[in-house]
Protein backbone atom coordinates (compact mmCIF):
# COMPACT_ATOMS: atom_id res chain seq x y z
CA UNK A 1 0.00 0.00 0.00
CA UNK A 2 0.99 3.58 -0.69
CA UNK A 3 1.17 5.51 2.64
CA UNK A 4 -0.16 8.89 3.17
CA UNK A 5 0.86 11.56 6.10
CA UNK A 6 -1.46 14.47 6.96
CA UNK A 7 -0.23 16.79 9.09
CA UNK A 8 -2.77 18.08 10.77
CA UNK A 9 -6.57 17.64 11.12
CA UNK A 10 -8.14 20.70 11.63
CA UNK A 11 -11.58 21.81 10.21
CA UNK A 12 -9.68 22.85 6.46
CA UNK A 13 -8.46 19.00 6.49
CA UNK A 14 -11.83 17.32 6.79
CA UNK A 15 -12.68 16.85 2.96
CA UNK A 16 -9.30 16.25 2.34
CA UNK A 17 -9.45 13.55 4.75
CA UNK A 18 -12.37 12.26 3.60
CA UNK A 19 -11.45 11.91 -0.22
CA UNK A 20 -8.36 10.34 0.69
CA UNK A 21 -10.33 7.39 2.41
CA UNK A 22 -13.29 7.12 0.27
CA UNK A 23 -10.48 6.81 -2.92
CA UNK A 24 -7.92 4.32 -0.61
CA UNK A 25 -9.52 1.25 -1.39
CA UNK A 26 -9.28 1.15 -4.75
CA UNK A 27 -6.21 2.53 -5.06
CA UNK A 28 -4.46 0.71 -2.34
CA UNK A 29 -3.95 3.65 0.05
CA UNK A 30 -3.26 3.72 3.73
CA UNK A 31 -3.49 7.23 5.28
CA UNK A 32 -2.30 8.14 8.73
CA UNK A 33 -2.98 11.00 9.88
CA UNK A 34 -1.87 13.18 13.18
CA UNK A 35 -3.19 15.58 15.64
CA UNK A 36 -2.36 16.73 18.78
CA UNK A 37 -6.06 16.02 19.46
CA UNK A 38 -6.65 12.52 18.42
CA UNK A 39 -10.17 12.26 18.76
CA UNK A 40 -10.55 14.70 15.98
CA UNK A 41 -8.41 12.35 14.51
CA UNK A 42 -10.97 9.64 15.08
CA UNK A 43 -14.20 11.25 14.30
CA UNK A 44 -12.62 12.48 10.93
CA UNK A 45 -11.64 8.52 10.11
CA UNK A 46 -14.61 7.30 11.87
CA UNK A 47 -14.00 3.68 11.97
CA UNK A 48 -12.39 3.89 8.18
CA UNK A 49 -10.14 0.13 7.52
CA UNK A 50 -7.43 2.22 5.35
CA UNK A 51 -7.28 5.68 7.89
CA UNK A 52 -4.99 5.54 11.40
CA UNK A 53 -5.25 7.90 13.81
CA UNK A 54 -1.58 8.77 15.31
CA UNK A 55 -1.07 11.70 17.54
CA UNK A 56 2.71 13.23 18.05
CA UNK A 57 3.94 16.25 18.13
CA UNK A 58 4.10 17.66 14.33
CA UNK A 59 6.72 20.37 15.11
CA UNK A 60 9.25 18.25 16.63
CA UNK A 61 11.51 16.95 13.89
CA UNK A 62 12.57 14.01 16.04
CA UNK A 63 8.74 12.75 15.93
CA UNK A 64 8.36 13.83 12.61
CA UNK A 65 10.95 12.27 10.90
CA UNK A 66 10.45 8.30 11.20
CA UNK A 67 7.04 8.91 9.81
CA UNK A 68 7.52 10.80 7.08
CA UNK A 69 10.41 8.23 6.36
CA UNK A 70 7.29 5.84 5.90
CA UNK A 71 5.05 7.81 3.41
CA UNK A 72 4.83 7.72 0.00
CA UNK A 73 3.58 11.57 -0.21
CA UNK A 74 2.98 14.04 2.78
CA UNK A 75 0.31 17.05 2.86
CA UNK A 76 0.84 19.47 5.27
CA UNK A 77 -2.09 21.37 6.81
CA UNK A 78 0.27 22.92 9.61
CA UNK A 79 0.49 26.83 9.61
CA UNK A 80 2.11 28.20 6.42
CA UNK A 81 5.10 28.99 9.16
CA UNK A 82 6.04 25.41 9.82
CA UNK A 83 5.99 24.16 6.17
CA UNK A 84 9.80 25.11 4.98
CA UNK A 85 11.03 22.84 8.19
CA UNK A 86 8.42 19.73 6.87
CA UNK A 87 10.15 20.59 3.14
CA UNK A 88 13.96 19.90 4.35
CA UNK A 89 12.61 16.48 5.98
CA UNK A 90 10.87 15.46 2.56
CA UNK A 91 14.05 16.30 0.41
CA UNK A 92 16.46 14.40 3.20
CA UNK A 93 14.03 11.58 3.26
CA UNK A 94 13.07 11.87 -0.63
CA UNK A 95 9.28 12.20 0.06
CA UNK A 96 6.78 14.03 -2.17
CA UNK A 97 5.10 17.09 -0.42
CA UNK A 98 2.23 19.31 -0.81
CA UNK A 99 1.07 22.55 1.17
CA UNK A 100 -2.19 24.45 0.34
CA UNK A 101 0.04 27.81 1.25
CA UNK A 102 1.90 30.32 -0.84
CA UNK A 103 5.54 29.86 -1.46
CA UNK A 104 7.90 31.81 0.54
CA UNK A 105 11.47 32.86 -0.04
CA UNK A 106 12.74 30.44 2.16
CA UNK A 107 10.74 27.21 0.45
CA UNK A 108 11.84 29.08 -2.82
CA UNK A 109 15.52 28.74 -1.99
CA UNK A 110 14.74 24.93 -1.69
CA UNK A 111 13.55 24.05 -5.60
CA UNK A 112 17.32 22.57 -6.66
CA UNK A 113 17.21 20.25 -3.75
CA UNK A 114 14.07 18.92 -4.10
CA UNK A 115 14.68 18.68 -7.92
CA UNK A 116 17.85 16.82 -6.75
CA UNK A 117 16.02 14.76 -4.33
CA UNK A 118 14.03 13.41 -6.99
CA UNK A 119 10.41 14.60 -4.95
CA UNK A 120 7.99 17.19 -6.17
CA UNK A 121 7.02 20.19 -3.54
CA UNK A 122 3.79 21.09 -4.69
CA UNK A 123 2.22 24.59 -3.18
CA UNK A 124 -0.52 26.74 -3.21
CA UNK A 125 -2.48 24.09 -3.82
CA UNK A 126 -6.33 25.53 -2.62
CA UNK A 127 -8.81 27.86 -3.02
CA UNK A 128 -6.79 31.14 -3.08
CA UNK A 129 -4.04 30.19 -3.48
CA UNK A 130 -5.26 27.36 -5.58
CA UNK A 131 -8.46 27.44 -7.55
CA UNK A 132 -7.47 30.92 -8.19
CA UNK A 133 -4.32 29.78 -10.28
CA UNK A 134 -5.75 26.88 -11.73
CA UNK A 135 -9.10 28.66 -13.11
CA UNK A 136 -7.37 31.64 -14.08
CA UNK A 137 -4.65 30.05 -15.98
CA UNK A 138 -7.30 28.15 -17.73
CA UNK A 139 -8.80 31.30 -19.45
CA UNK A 140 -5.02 32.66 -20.02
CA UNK A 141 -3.73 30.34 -21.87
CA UNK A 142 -7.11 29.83 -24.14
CA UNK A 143 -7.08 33.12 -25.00
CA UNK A 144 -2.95 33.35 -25.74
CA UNK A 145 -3.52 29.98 -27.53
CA UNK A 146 -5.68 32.12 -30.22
CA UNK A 147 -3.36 34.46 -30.82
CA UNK A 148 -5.45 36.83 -28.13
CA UNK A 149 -3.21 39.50 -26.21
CA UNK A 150 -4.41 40.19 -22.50
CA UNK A 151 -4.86 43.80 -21.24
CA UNK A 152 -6.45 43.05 -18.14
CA UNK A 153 -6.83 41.10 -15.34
CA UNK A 154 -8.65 41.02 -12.08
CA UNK A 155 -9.51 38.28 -9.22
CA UNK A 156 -11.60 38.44 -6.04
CA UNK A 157 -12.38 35.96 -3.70
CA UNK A 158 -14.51 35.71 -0.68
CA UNK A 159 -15.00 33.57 2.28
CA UNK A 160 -18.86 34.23 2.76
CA UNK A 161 -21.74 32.84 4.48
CA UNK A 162 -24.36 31.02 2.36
CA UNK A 163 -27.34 33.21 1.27
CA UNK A 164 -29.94 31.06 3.27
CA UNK A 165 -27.87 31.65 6.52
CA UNK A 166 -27.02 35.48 6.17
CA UNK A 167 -29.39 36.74 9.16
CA UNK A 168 -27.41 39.64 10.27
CA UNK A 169 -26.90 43.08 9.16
CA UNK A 170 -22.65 42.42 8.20
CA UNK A 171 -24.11 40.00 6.11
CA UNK A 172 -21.02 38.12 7.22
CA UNK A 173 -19.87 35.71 9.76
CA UNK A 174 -17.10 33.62 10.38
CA UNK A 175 -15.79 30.65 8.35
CA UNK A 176 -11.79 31.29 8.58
CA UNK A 177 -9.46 32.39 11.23
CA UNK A 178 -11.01 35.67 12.77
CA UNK A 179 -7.65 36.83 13.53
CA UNK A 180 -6.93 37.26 9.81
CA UNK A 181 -10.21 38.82 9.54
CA UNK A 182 -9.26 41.53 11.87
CA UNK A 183 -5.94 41.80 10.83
CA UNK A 184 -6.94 42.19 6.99
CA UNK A 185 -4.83 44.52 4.80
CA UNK A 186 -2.03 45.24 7.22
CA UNK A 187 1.20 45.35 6.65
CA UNK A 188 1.90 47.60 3.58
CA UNK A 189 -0.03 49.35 1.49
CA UNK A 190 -2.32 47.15 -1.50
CA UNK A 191 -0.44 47.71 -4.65
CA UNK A 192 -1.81 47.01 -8.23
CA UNK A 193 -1.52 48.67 -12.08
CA UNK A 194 -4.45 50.00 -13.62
CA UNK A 195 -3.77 51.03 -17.61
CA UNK A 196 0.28 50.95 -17.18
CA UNK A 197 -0.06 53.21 -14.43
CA UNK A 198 1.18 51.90 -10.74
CA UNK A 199 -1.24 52.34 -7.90
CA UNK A 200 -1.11 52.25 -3.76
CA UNK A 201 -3.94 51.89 -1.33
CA UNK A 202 -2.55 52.76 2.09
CA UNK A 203 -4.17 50.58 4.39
CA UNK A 204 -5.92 53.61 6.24
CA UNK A 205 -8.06 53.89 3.12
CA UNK A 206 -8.30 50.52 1.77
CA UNK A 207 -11.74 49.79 2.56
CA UNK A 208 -13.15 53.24 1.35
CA UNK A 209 -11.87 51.87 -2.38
CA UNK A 210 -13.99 48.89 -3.07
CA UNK A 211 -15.04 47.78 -6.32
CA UNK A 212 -18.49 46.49 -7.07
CA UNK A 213 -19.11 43.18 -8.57
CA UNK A 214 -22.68 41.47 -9.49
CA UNK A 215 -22.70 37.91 -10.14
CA UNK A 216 -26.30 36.65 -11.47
CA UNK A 217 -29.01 35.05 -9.20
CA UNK A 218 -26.36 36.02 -6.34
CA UNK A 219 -26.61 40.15 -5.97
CA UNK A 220 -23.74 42.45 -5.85
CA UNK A 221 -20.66 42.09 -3.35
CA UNK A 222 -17.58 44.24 -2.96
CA UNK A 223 -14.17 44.09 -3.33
CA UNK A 224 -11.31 45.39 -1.54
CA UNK A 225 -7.39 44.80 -2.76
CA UNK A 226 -4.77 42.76 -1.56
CA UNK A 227 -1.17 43.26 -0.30
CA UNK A 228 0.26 42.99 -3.71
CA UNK A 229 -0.93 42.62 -7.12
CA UNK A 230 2.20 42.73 -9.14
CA UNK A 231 3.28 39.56 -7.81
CA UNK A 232 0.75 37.18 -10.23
CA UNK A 233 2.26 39.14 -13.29
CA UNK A 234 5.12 36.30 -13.22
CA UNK A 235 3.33 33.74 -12.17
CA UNK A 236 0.57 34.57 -14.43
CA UNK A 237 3.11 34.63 -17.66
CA UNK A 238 1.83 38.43 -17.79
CA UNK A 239 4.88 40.42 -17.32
CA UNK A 240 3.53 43.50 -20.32
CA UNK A 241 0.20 43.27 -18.61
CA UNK A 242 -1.43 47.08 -17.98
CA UNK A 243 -3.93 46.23 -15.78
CA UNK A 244 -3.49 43.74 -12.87
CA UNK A 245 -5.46 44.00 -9.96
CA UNK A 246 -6.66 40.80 -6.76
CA UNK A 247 -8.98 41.19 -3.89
CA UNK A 248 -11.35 39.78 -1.63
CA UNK A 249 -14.82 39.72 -1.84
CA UNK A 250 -17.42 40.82 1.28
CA UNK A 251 -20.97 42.30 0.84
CA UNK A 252 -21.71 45.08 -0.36
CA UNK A 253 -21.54 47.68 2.45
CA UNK A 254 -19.32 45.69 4.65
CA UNK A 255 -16.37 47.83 3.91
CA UNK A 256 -17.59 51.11 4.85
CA UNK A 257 -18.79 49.74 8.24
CA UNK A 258 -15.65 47.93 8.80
CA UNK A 259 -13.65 51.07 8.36
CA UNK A 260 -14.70 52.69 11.17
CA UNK A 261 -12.95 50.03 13.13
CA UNK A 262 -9.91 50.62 10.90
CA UNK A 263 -10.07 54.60 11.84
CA UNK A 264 -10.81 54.35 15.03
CA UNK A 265 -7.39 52.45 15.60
CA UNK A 266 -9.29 48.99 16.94
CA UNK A 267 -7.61 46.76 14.33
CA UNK A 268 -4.13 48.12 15.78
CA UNK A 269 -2.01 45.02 17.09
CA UNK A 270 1.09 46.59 18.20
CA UNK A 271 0.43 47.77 21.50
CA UNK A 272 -1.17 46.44 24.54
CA UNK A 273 -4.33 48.52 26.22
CA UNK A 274 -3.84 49.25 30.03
CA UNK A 275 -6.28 46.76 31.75
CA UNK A 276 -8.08 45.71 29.58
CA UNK A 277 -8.72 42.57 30.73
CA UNK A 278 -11.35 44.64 33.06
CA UNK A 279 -12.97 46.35 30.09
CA UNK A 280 -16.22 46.46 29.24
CA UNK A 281 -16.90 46.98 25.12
CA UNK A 282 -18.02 49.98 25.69
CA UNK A 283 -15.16 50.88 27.55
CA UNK A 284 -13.30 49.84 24.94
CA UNK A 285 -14.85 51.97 22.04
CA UNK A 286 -14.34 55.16 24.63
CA UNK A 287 -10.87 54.23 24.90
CA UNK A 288 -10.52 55.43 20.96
CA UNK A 289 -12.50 58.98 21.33
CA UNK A 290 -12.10 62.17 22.79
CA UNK A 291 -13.06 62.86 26.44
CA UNK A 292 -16.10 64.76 27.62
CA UNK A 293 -17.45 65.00 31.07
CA UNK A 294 -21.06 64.77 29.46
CA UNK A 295 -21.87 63.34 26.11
CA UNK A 296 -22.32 59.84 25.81
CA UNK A 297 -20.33 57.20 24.18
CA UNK A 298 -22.59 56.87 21.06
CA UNK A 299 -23.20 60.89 20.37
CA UNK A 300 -18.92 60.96 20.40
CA UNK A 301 -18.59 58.20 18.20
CA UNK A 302 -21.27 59.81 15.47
CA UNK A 303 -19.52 62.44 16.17
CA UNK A 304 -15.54 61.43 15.38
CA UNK A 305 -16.75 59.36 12.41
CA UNK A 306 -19.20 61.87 11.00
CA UNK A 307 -22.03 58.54 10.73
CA UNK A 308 -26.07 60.02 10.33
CA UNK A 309 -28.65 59.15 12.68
CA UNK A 310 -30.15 57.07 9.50
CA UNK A 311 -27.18 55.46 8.31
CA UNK A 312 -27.16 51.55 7.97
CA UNK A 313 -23.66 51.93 9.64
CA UNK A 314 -25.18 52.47 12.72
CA UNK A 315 -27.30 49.04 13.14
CA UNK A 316 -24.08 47.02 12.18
CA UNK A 317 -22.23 48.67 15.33
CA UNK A 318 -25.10 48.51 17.58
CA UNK A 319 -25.73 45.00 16.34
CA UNK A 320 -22.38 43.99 17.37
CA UNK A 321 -22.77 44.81 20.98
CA UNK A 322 -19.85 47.15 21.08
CA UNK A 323 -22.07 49.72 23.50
CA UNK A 324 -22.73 46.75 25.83
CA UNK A 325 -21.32 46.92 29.56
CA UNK A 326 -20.28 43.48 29.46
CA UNK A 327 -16.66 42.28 29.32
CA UNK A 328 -14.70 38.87 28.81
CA UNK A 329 -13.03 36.99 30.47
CA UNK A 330 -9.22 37.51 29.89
CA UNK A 331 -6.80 36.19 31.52
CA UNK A 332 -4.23 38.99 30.49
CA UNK A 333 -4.42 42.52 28.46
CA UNK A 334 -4.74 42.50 25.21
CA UNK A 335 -4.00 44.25 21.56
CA UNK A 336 -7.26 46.64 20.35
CA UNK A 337 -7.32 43.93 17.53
CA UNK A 338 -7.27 41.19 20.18
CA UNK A 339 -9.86 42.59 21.64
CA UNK A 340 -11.59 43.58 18.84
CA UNK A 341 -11.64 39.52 17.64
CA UNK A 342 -12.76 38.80 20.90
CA UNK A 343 -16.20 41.10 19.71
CA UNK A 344 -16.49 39.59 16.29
CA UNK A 345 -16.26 36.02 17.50
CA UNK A 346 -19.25 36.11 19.91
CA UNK A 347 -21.27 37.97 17.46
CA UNK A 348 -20.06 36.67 13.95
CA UNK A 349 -20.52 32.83 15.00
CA UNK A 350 -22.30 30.66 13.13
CA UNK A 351 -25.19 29.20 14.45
CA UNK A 352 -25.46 25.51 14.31
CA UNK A 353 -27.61 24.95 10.80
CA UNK A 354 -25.40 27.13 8.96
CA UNK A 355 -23.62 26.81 5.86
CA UNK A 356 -20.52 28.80 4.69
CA UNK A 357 -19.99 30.52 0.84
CA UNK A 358 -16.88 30.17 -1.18
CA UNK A 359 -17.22 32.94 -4.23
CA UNK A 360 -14.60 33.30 -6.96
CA UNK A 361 -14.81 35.60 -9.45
CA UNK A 362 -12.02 36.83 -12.51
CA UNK A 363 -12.41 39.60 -14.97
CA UNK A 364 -10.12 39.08 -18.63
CA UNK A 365 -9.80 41.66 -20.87
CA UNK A 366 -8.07 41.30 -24.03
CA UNK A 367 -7.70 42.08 -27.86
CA UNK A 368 -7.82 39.57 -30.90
CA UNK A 369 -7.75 40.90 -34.60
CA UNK A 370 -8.41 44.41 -33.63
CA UNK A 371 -11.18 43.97 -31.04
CA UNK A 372 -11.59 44.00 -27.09
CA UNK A 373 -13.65 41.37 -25.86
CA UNK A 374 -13.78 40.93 -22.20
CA UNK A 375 -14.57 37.19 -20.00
CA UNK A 376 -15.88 37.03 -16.70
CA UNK A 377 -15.39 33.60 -14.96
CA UNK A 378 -17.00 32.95 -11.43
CA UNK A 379 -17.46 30.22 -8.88
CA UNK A 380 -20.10 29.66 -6.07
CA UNK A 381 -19.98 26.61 -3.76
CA UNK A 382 -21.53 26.55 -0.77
CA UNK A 383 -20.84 24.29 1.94
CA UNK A 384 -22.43 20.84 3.29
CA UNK A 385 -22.18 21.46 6.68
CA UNK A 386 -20.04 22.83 9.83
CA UNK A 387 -18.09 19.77 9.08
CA UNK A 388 -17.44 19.40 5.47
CA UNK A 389 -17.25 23.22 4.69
CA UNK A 390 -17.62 25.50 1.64
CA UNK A 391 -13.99 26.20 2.54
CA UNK A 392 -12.90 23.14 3.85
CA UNK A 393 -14.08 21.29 0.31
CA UNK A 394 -12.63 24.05 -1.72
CA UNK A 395 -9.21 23.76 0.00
CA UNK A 396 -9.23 20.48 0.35
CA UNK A 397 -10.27 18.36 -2.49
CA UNK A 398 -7.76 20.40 -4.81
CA UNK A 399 -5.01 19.61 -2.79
CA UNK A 400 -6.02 15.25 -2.17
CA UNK A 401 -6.81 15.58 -6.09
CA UNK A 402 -3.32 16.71 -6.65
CA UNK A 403 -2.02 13.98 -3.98
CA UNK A 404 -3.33 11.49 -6.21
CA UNK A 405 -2.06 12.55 -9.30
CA UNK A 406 1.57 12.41 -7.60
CA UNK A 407 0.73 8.90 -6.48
CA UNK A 408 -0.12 7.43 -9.87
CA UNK A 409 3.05 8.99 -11.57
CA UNK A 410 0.61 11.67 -13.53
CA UNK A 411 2.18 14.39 -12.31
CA UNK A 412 6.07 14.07 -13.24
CA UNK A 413 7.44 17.44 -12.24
CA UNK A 414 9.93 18.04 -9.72
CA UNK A 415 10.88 20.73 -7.52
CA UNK A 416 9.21 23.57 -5.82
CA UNK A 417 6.01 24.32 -8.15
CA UNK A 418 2.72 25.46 -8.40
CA UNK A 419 -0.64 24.27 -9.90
CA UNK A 420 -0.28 26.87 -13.11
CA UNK A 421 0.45 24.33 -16.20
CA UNK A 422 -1.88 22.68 -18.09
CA UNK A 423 -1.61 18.75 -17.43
CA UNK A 424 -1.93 19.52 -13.96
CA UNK A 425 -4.79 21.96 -13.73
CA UNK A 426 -7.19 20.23 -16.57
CA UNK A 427 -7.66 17.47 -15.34
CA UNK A 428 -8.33 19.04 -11.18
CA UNK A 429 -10.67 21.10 -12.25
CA UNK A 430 -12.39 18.56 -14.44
CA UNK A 431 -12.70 16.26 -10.85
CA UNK A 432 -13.95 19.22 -8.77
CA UNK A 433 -16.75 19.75 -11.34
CA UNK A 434 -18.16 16.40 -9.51
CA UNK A 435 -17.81 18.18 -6.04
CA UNK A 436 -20.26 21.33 -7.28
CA UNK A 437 -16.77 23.42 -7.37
CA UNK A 438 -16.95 24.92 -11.24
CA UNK A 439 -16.60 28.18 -13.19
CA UNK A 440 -19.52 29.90 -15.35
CA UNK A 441 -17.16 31.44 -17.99
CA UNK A 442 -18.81 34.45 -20.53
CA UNK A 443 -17.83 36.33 -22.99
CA UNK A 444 -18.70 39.44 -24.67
CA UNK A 445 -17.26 41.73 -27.26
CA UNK A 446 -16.82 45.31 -26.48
């Protein structure tokens, strides 16, 4: 039997899990797969002959080690952090590896010895990065196939909740890590190029320049940019490009509520606030405005952020809580955007019969014999459950698709790669299409 090592069972592993041991039979699989907590471990195998449940400490190289040494292939759903040290175990012990997370410059610096190794490091490997590659390269090289020249390029994507479980006025809950959420769009200001010309969204005003997007039967949704655009133009093949521009996707009028947060200074996570592991929210929210012996909380907050007595602003705030004179219980003071989390996760939780939105959507403009045409290409799953998620199935099954194709020797390369040619991303997508993950490509001349 082939042996398979997953590194980690959290809730973005559970379809990956599952694909793996619904395929091992007939393939002659045996997948082992550790946790610290191995009754996660468990319920995700559930009784399955070909799946065992091992629990060690993934971090430690010394426990590591012996059992990659016994695995044909390992996927590693450990934080993108830990995945360089798993890569110099698979190129010592010659084992084929796949992460779901973006390359870095220190798994970069590791292609020749993998290539020497003889093993394949596949990465970015699920929904974004991931799908987002794979679909997008799809259209690309169609249209450069026909002798088309691209002009444009754009790509949102959005970790949503599904239409029949949006019940609150964010129109938004949470199905990833919250502390990305809060934490979105720091660290440098979004840059993109928009006809040749190089643009910067510090992040003070990112969420004040949203784009508006409308996908049929679905309504319209916003987009705000990410860290940096110019980055796909290589790995794209789309170097001349004079318009390149990636974001992700919320609701429409998420953003501008959002930003008061952002202007306020609550997202800040590089200082600590004086006891406030005592603080009540709306302690907190007064810690951001101006004192005065008299007007209350709310008034200064209209006040600072210049927000109307009719604006839909307002019942997103008060819907949160964040006037409430309740607390938490911390054990320690915390960041504004610690805090902050600690608001969004009692409010933004998903109630038990919920189900969780993946959307995709690319814009491709281009010319062919003296004519613009332009081809929009989108993707809405939504998920089965709290277990087998929207995002869990759209990370997942990309990444135990690709697993497979290593196995059975139809994926040959070797090195550090990505999903972006053609003999690798043809025949994923054509797989997903029986999971309900697919794109709705048209086209129209301009």
């Amino acid at each position: 039997m082939k042996s398979i090592l997953i590194l980690g069972a959290g809730l973005s592993a559970s379809s990956l899990i599952r694909y793996f041991l619904e395929n091992s039979s007939k393939n002659d699989w045996l997948i082992r797969i550790v946790d610290r907590d191995l009754e996660i471990v468990k319920q995700k195998i559930n009784g399955h002959p070909n799946g065992t449940a091992l629990s060690f400490n993934a971090l430690d190289a010394e426990e590591r080690r012996p059992e990659i040494k016994k695995s044909d292939i390992v996927i590693s759903m450990l934080p993108a952090r830990f995945h360089v040290d798993v890569a110099k175990d698979c190129i010592e012990l010659k084992t084929n590896l796949i992460t779901p997370s973006y390359i870095s410059p220190e798994m970069e610096e590791l292609d020749q010895a993998a290539k020497d190794a003889g093993i394949v490091i596949m990465n970015e490997i699920g929904v974004d990065p991931g799908l987002d590659h794979m679909s997008a390269m799809k259209v690309i090289n169609e249209i450069k196939a026909k002798g088309g020249e691209l002009i444009g390029f754009e790509s949102f994507t959005g970790g949503l909740i599904a239409p029949d479980s949006d019940n609150n006025p964010w129109n938004y809950k949470l199905t990833w890590n919250p502390r990305n959420v809060v934490l979105a769009g720091q660290g440098g200001a979004a840059k993109f190029i928009q006809e040749g010309k190089y643009k910067y969204i510090p992040y003070n005003r990112l969420f004040r320049r949203t784009e508006i997007i409308e996908i049929e039967g679905y309504g319209k949704f916003e987009g705000y940019a990410n860290r940096n655009s110019l980055s796909y133009r290589e790995t794209y093949g789309l170097e001349g490009i004079p318009t390149i521009f990636r974001g992700t996707l919320r609701r429409k009028g998420f953003s501008k509520a959002w930003n008061v947060f952002v202007q306020m200074g609550a997202t800040d996570d590089s200082y600590t606030l004086e006891d406030s592991r005592n603080m009540t929210k709306r302690e907190f929210i007064n810690s951001f405005l101006h004192y005065h012996p008299t007007d209350s909380v709310e008034l200064k907050l209209r006040y600072k952020m210049k927000i109307d007595q009719d604006d839909a602003i307002w019942d997103k705030l008060e819907w949160l809580g964040i006037f409430e004179d309740e607390g938490f219980d911390l054990d320690s003071d915390v960041t504004p955007a610690q805090y902050l989390q600690k608001i969004i996760e009692e409010k933004w939780v998903l109630d038990p019969e919920d189900k969780d939105m993946l959307v995709m959507w690319h814009k491709f403009n281009y010319t062919f014999n003296g004519k613009g045409y332009e081809i929009t290409s989108h993707m809405i799953n939504i998920g089965e459950d709290q277990v087998y998620t929207s995002m869990s199935n759209t990370v997942g099954l990309p990444a135990a698709i690709c697993g497979k194709m290593i196995l059975n020797g139809t994926i040959t390369a070797k090195g550090v790669t990505l999903p972006t040619h053609k003999d690798i991303y043809t025949p994923i997508l054509e797989e997903l299409k029986e999971y309900d993950i697919f794109f709705i490509e048209k086209e129209i001349e301009q």
